[in-house]
C-alpha atoms as a PDB file:
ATOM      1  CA  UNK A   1      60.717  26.396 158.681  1.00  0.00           C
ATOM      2  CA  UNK A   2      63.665  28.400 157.840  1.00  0.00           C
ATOM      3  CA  UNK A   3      64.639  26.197 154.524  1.00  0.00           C
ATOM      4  CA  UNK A   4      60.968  26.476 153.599  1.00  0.00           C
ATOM      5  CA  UNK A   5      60.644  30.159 153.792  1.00  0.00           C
ATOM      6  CA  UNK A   6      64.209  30.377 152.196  1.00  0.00           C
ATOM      7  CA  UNK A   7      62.846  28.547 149.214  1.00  0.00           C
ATOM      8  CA  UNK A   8      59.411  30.680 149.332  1.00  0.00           C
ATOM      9  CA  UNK A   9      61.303  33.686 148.643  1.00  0.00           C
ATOM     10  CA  UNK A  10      63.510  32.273 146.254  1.00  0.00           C
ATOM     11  CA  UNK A  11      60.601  31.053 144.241  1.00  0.00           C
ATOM     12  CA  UNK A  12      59.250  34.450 144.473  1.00  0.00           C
ATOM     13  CA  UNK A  13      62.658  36.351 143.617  1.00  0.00           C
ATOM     14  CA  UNK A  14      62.404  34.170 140.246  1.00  0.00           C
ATOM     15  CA  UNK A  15      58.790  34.863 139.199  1.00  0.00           C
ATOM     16  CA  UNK A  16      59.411  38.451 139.716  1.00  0.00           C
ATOM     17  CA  UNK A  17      62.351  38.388 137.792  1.00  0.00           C
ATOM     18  CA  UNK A  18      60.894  36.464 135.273  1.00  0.00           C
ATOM     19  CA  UNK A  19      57.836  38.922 135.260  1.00  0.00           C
ATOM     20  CA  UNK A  20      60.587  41.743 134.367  1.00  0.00           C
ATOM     21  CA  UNK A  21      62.222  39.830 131.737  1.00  0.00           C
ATOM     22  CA  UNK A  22      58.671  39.336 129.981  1.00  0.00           C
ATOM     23  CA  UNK A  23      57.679  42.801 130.647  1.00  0.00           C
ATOM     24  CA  UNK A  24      61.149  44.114 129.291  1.00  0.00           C
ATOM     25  CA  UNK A  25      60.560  42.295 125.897  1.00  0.00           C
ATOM     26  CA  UNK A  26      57.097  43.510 125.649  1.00  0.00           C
ATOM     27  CA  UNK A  27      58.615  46.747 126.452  1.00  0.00           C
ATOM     28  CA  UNK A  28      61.621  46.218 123.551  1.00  0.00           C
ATOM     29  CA  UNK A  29      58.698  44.847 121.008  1.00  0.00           C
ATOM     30  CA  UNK A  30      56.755  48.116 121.318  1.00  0.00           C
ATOM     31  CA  UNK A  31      59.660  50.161 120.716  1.00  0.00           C
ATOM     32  CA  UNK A  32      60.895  48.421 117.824  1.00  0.00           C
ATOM     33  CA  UNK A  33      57.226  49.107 116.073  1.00  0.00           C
ATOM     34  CA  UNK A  34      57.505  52.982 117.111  1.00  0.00           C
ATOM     35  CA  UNK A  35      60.463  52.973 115.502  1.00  0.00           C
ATOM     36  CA  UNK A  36      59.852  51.155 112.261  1.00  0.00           C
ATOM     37  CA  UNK A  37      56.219  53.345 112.165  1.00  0.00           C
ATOM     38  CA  UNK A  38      58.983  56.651 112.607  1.00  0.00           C
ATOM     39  CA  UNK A  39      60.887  55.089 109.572  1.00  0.00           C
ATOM     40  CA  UNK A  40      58.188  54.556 107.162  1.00  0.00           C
ATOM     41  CA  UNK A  41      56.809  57.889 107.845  1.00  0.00           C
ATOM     42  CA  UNK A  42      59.898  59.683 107.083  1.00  0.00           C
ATOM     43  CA  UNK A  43      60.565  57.259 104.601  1.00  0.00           C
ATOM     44  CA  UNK A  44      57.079  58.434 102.830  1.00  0.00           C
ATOM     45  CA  UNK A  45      58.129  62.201 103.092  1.00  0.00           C
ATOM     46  CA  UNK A  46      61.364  61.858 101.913  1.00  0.00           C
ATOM     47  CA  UNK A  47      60.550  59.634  98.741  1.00  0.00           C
ATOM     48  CA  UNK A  48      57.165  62.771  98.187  1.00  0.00           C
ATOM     49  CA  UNK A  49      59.826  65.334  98.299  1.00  0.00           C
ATOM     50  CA  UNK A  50      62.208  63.769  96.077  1.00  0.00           C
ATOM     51  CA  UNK A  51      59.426  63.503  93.515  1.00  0.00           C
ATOM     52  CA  UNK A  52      58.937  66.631  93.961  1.00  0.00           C
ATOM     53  CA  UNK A  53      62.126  67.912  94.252  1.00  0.00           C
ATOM     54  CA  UNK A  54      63.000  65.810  90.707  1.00  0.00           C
ATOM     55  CA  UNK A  55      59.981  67.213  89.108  1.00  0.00           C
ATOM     56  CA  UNK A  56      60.710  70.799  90.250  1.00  0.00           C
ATOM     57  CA  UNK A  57      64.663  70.507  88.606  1.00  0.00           C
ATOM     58  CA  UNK A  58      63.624  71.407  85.348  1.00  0.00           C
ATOM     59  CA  UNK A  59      61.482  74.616  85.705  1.00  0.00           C
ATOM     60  CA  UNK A  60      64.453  76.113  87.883  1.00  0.00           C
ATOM     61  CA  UNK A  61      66.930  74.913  85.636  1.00  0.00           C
ATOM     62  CA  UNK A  62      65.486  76.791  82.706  1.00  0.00           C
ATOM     63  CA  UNK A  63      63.980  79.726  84.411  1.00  0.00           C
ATOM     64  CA  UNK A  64      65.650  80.332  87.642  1.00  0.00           C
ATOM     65  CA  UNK A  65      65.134  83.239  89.608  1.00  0.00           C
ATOM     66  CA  UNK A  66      62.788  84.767  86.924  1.00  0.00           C
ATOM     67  CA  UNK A  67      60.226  81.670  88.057  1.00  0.00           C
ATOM     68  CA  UNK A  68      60.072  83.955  91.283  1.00  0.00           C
ATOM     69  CA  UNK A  69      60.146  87.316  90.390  1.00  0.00           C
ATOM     70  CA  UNK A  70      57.813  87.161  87.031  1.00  0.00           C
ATOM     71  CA  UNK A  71      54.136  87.521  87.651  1.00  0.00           C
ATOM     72  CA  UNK A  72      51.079  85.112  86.665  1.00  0.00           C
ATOM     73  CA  UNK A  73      50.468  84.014  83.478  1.00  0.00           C
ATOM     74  CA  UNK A  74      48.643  81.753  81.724  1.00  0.00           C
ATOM     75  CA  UNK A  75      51.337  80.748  79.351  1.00  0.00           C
ATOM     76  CA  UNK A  76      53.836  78.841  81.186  1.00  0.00           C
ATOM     77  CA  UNK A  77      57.001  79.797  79.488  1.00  0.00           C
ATOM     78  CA  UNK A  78      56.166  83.489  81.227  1.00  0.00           C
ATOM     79  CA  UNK A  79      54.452  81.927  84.654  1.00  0.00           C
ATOM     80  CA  UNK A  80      55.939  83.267  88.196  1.00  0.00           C
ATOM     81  CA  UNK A  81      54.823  83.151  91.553  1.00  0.00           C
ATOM     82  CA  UNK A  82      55.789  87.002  93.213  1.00  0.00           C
ATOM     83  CA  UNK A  83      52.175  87.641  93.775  1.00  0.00           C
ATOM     84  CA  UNK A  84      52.151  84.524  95.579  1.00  0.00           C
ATOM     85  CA  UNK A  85      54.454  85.075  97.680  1.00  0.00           C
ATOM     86  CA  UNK A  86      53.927  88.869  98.458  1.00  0.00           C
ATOM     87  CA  UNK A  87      50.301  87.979  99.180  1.00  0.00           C
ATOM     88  CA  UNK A  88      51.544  84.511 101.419  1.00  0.00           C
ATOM     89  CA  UNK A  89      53.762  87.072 103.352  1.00  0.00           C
ATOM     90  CA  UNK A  90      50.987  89.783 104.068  1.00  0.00           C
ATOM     91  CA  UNK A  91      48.437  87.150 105.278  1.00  0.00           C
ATOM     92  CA  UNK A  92      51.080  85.694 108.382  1.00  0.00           C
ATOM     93  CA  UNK A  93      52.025  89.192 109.238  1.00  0.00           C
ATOM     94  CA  UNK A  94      48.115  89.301 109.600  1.00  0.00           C
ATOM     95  CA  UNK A  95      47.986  86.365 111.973  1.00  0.00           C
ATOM     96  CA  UNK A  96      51.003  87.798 113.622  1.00  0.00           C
ATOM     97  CA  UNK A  97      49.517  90.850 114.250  1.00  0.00           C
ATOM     98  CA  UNK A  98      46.061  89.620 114.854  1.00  0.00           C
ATOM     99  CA  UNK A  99      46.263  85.916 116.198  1.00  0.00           C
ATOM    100  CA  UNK A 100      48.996  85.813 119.131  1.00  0.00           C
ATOM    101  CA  UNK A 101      48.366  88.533 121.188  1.00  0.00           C
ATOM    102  CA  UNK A 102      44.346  87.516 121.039  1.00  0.00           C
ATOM    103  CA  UNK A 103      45.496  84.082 121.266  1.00  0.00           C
ATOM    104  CA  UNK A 104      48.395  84.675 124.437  1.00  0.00           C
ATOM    105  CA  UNK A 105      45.360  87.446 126.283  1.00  0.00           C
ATOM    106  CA  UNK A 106      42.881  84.729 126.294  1.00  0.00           C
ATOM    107  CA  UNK A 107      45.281  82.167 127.531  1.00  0.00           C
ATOM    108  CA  UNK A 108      46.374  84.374 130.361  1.00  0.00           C
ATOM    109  CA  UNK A 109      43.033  85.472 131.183  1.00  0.00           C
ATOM    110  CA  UNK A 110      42.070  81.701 131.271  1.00  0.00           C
ATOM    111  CA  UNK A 111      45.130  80.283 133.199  1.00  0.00           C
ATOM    112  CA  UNK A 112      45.882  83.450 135.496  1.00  0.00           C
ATOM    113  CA  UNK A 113      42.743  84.997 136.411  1.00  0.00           C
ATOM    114  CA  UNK A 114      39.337  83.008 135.773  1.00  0.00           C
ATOM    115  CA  UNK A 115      38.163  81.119 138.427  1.00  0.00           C
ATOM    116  CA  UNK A 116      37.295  77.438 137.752  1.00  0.00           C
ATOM    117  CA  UNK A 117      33.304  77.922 137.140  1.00  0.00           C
ATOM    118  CA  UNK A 118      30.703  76.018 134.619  1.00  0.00           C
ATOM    119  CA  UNK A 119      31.556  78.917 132.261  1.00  0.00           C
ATOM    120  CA  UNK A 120      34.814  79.004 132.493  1.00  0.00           C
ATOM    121  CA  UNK A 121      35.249  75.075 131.966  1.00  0.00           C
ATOM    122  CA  UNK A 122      32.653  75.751 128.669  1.00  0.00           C
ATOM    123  CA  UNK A 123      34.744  78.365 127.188  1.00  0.00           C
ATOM    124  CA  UNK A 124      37.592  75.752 127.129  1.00  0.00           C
ATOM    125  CA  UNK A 125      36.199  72.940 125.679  1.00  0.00           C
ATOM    126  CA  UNK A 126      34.455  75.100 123.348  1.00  0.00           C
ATOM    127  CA  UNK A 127      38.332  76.313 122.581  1.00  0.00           C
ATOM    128  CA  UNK A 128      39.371  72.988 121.970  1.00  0.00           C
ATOM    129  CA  UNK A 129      36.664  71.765 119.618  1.00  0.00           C
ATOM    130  CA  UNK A 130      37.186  74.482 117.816  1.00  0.00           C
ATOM    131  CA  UNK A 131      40.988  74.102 117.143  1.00  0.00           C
ATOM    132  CA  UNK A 132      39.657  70.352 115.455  1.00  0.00           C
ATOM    133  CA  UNK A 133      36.964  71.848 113.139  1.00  0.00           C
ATOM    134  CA  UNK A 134      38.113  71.950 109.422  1.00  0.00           C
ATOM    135  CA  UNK A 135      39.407  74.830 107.747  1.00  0.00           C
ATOM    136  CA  UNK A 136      36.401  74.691 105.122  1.00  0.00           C
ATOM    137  CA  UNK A 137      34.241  75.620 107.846  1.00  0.00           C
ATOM    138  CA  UNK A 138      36.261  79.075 108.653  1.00  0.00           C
ATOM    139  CA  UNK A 139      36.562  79.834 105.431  1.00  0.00           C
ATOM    140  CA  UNK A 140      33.107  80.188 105.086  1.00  0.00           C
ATOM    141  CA  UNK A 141      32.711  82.029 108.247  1.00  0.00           C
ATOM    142  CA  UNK A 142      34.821  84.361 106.705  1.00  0.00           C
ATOM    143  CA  UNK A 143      32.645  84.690 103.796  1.00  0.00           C
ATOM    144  CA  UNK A 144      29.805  85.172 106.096  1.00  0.00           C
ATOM    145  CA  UNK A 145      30.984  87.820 108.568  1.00  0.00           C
ATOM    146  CA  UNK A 146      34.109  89.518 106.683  1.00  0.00           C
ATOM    147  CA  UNK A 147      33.452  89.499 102.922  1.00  0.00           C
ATOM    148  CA  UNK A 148      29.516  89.995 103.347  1.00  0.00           C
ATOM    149  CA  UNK A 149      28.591  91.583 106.533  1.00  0.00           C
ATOM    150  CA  UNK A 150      31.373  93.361 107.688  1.00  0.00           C
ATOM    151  CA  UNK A 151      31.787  94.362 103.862  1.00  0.00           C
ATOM    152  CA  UNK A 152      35.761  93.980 103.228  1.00  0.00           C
ATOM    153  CA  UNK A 153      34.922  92.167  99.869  1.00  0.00           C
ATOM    154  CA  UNK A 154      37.033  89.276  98.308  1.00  0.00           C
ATOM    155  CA  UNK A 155      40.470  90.854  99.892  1.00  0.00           C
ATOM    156  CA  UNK A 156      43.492  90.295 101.660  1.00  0.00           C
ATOM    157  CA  UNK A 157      41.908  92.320 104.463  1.00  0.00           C
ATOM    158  CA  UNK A 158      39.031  89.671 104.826  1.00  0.00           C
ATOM    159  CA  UNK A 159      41.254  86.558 104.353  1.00  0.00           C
ATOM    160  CA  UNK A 160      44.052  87.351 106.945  1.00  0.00           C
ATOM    161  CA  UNK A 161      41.437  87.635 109.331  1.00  0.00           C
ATOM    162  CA  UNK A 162      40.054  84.816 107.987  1.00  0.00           C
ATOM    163  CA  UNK A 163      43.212  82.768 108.869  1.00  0.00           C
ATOM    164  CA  UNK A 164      43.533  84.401 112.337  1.00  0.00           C
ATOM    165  CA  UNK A 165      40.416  83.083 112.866  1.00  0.00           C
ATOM    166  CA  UNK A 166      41.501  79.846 111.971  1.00  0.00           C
ATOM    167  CA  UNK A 167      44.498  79.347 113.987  1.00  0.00           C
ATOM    168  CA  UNK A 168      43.645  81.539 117.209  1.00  0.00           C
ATOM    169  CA  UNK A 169      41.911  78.455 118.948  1.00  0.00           C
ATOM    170  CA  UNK A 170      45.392  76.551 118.616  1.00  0.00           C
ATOM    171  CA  UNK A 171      47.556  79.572 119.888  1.00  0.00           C
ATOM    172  CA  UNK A 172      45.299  79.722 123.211  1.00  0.00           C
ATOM    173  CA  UNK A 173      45.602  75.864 123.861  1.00  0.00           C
ATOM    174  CA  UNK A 174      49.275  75.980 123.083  1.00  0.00           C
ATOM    175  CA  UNK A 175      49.619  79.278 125.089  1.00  0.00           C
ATOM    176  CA  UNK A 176      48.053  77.366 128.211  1.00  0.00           C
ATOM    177  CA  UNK A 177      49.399  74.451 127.819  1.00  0.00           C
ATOM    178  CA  UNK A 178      52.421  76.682 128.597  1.00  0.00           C
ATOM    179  CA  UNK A 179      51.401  78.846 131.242  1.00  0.00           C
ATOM    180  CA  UNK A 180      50.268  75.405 133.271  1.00  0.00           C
ATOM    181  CA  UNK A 181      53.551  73.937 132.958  1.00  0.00           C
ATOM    182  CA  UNK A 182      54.998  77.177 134.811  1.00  0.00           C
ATOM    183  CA  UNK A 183      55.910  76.095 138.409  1.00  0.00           C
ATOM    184  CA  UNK A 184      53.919  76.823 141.080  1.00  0.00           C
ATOM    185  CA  UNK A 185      56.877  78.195 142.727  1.00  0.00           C
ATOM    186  CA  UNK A 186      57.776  80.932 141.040  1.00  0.00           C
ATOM    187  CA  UNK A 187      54.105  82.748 141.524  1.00  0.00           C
ATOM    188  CA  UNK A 188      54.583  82.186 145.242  1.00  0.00           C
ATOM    189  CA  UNK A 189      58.107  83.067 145.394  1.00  0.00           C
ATOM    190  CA  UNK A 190      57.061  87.234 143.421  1.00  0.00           C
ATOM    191  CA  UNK A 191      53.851  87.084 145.628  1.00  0.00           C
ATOM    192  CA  UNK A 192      55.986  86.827 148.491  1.00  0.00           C
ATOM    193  CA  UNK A 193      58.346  89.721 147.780  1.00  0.00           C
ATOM    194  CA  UNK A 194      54.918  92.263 147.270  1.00  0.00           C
ATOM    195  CA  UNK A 195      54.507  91.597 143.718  1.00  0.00           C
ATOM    196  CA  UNK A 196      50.798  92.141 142.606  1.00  0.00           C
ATOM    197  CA  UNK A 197      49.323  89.287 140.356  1.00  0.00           C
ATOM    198  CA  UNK A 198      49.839  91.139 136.837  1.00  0.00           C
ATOM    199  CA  UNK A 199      53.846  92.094 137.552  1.00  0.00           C
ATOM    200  CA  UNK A 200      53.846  88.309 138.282  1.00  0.00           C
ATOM    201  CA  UNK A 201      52.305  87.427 135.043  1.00  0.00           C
ATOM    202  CA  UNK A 202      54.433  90.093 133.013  1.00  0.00           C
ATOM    203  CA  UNK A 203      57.631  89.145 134.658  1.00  0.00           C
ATOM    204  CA  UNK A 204      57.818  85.819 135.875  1.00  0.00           C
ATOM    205  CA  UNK A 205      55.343  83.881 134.304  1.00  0.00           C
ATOM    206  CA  UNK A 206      55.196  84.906 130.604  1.00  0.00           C
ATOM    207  CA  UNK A 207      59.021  85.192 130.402  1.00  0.00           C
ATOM    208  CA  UNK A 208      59.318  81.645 131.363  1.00  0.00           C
ATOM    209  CA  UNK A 209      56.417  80.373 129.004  1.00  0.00           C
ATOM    210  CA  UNK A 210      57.496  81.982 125.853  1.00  0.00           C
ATOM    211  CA  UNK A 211      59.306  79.063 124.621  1.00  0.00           C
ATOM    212  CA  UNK A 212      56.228  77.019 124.283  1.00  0.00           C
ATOM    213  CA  UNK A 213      54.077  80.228 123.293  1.00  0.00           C
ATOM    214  CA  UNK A 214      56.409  80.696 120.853  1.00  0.00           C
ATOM    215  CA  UNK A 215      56.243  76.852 119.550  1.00  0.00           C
ATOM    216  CA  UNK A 216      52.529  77.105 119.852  1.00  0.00           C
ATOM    217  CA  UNK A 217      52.847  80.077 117.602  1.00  0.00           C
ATOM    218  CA  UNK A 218      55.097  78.325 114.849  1.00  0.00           C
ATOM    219  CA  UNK A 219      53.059  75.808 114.676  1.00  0.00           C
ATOM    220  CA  UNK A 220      49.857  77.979 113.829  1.00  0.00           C
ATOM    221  CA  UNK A 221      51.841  79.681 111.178  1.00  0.00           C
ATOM    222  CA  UNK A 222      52.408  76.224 109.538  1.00  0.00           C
ATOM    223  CA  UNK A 223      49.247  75.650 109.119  1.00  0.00           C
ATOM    224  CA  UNK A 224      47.936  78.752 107.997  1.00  0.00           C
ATOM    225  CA  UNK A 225      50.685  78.928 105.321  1.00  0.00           C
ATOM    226  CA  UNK A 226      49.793  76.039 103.765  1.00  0.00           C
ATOM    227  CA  UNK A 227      45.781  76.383 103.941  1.00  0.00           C
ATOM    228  CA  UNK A 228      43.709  76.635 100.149  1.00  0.00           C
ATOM    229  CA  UNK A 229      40.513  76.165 101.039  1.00  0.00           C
ATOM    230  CA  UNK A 230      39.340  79.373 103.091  1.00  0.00           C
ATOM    231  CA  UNK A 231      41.727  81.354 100.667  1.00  0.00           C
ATOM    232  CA  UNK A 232      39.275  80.525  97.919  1.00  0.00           C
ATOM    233  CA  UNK A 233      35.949  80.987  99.795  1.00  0.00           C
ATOM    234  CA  UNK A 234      37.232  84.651 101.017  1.00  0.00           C
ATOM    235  CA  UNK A 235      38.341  85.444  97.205  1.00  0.00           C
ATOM    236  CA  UNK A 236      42.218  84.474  96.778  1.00  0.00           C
ATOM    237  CA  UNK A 237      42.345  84.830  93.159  1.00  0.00           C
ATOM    238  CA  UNK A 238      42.504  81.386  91.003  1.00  0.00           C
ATOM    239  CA  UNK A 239      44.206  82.294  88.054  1.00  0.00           C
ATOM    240  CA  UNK A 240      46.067  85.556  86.702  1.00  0.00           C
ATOM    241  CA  UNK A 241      46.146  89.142  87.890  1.00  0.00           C
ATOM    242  CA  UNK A 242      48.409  91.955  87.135  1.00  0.00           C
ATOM    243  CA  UNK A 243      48.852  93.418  90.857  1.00  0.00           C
ATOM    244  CA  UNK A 244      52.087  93.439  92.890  1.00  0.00           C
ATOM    245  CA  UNK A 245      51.166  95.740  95.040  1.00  0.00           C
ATOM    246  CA  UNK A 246      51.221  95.165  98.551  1.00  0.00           C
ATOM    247  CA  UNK A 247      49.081  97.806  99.636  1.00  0.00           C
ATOM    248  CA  UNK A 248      46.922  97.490  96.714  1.00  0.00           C
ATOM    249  CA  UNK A 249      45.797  93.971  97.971  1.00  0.00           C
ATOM    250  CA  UNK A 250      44.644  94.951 101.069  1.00  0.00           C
ATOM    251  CA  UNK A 251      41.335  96.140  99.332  1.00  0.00           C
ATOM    252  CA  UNK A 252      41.609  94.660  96.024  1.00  0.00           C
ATOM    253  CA  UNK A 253      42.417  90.994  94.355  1.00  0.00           C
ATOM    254  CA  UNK A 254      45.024  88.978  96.378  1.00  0.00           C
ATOM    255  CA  UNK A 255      46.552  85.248  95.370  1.00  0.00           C
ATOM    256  CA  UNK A 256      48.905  83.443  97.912  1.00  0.00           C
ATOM    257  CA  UNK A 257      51.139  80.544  97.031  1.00  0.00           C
ATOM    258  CA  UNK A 258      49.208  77.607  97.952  1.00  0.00           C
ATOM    259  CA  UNK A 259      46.218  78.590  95.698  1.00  0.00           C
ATOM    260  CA  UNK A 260      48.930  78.907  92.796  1.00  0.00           C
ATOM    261  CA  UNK A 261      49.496  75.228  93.372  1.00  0.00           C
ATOM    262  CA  UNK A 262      45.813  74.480  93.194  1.00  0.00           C
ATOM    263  CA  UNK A 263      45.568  76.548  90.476  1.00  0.00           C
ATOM    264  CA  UNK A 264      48.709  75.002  88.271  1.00  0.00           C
ATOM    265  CA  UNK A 265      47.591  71.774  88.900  1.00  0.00           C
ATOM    266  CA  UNK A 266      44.632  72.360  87.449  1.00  0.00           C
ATOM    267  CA  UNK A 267      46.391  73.812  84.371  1.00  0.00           C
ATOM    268  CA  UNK A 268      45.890  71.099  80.896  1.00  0.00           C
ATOM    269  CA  UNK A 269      49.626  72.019  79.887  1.00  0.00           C
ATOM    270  CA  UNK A 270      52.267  69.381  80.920  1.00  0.00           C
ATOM    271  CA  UNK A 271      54.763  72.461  81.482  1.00  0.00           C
ATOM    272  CA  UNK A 272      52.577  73.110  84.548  1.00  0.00           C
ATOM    273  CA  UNK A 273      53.476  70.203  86.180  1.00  0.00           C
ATOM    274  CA  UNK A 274      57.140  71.091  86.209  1.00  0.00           C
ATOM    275  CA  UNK A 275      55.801  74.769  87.824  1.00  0.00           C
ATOM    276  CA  UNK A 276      53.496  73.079  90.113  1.00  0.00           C
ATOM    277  CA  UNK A 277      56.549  71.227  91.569  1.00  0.00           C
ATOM    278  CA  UNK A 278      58.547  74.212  91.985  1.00  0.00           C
ATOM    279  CA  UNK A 279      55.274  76.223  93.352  1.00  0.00           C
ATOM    280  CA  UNK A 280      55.266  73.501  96.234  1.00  0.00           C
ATOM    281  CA  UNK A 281      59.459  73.589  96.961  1.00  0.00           C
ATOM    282  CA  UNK A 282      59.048  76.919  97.313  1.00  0.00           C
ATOM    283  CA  UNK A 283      56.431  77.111  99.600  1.00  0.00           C
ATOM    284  CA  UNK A 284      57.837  74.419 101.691  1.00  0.00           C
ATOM    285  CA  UNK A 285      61.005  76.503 102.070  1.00  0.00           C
ATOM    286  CA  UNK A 286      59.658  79.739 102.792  1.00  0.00           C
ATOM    287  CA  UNK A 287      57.760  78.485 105.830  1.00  0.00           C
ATOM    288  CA  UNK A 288      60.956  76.522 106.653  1.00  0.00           C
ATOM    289  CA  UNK A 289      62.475  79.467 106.687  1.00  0.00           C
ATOM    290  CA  UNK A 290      59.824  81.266 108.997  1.00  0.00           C
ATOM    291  CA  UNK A 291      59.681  77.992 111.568  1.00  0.00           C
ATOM    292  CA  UNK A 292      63.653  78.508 111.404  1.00  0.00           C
ATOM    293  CA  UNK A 293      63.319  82.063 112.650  1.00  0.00           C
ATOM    294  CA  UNK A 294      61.123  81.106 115.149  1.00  0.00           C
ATOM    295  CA  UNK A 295      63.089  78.694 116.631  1.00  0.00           C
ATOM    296  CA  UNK A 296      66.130  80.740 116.604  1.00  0.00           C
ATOM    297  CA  UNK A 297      63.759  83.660 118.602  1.00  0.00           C
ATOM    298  CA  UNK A 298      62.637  81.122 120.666  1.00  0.00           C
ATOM    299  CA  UNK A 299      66.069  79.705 121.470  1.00  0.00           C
ATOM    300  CA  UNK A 300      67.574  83.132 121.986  1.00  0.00           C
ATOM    301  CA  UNK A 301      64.545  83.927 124.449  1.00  0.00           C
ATOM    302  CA  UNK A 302      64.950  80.632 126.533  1.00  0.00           C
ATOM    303  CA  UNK A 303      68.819  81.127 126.904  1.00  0.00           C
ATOM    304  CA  UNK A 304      68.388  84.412 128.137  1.00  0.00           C
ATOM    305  CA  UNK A 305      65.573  83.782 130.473  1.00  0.00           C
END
């Protein structure tokens, strides 16, 4: 009885190993395609931005910094980009100013204080289809409520609202997302000491969620750089205009650098191309350089919290 229970769990001991062996190699397989699908991605960036980047040589070679500080044109031995990027600037201080703390209230409110009722559980699935609609759609709910009935017109006012808009429902998922992931521990641990539910919020809670807020936030301002389409149905300007003025655009024409790359790709003249190039490396670095700052804020934040 002994020798045939000794070989019983033998034979079992070696299935089960055997089991593990086949599961590990299933296990090594799927890796090995996550990793080759990784590769070809980047691989498909990096050969699109040295086409671009090789395209892009010869308008900085020949105009330099002039390609950035010379206004629109139509000829493109004179073509820059400063309105571009003046107007670009203006519309993410306007999501800044507009989008996170709308975005970071209604996440608290949601995660902090509403109580789990039908409306409650409506208000966030309604959040989350609307962070998947495309940006087509806001753009011409901006034309709708703040170029015609709110009556801001075709300008800078009505299409940095317009891109608030746009990435606010992204901002309060992200903003949650990080607020749930806040341990259950610390609200107990300030509740115990007397603290009331808002200094738990202000200084326990939000402190140690503003490294995702902060991601969440970055990665609105991505997207909102790089969007064309609600620019043009709120009236970013598709073509040439004389105004640098940053105040001046709040009421009047506006351009922002993605609609100059629509716009010079467009353009008949092969010297366009060359622009268009540079249009798009510049673009790509200046929200670089804003994800970069963000990081480095958020960074800073997490090491001192």
């Amino acid at each position: 009885m002994v020798e045939g229970a000794t070989t019983v769990t033998t034979r079992q001991a070696v299935e089960s190993r055997l089991r593990g062996e086949q599961a590990d190699v299933r296990g090594i397989v799927l890796q090995v395609l996550l990793l080759l699908s990784l590769v070809i991605s980047l691989g498909i960036l990096l050969v699109l931005l040295a086409d671009i980047a090789i395209r892009a040589i010869p308008a900085f070679a020949e105009r330099g910094a002039d390609l950035l500080t010379s206004p629109l044109s139509a000829r493109p031995a004179r073509a820059g980009m400063v309105q571009g990027i003046i107007g670009s600037v203006l519309l993410m201080l306007f999501v800044i100013v507009i989008a996170l703390p709308l975005g970071v209230g209604a996440a608290v409110y949601l995660e902090e204080y509403a109580h789990d009722t039908p409306l409650t559980r409506f208000f966030r699935t309604n959040i989350r289809n609307l962070a998947g609609v495309p940006a087509v759609v806001y753009g011409l709910l901006g034309l709708a409520a703040f170029v015609s009935l709110l009556g801001f017109g075709r300008s800078l006012l009505a299409g940095g609202l317009t891109l608030a808009v746009l990435v606010l429902p992204i901002i309060v998922i992200t903003a949650s997302e990080a607020l749930r992931a806040v341990p259950g521990s610390i609200r107990e641990a300030a509740f115990g000491v007397g603290a009331t539910r808002w200094e738990t919020v202000r200084s326990h809670v939000i402190p140690y969620a503003a490294p995702g807020i902060l991601t969440g936030t970055i990665l609105s301002l991505g997207r909102a750089f790089g969007e064309t389409a609600p620019l043009i149905l709120v009236g970013a300007v598709v073509g040439t205009f004389n105004s640098i003025d940053p105040v001046g655009m709040l009421t009047s024409s506006y351009t922002a650098l993605p609609t100059i790359v629509y716009n010079w790709s467009r353009e008949p003249q092969n010297e366009f191309r060359a622009l268009t190039a540079a249009a798009i490396i510049v673009l790509l670095t200046v929200i670089l350089l804003v994800n970069a700052t963000a990081i480095y804020l958020r960074n800073r934040y997490d090491r001192r919290w």
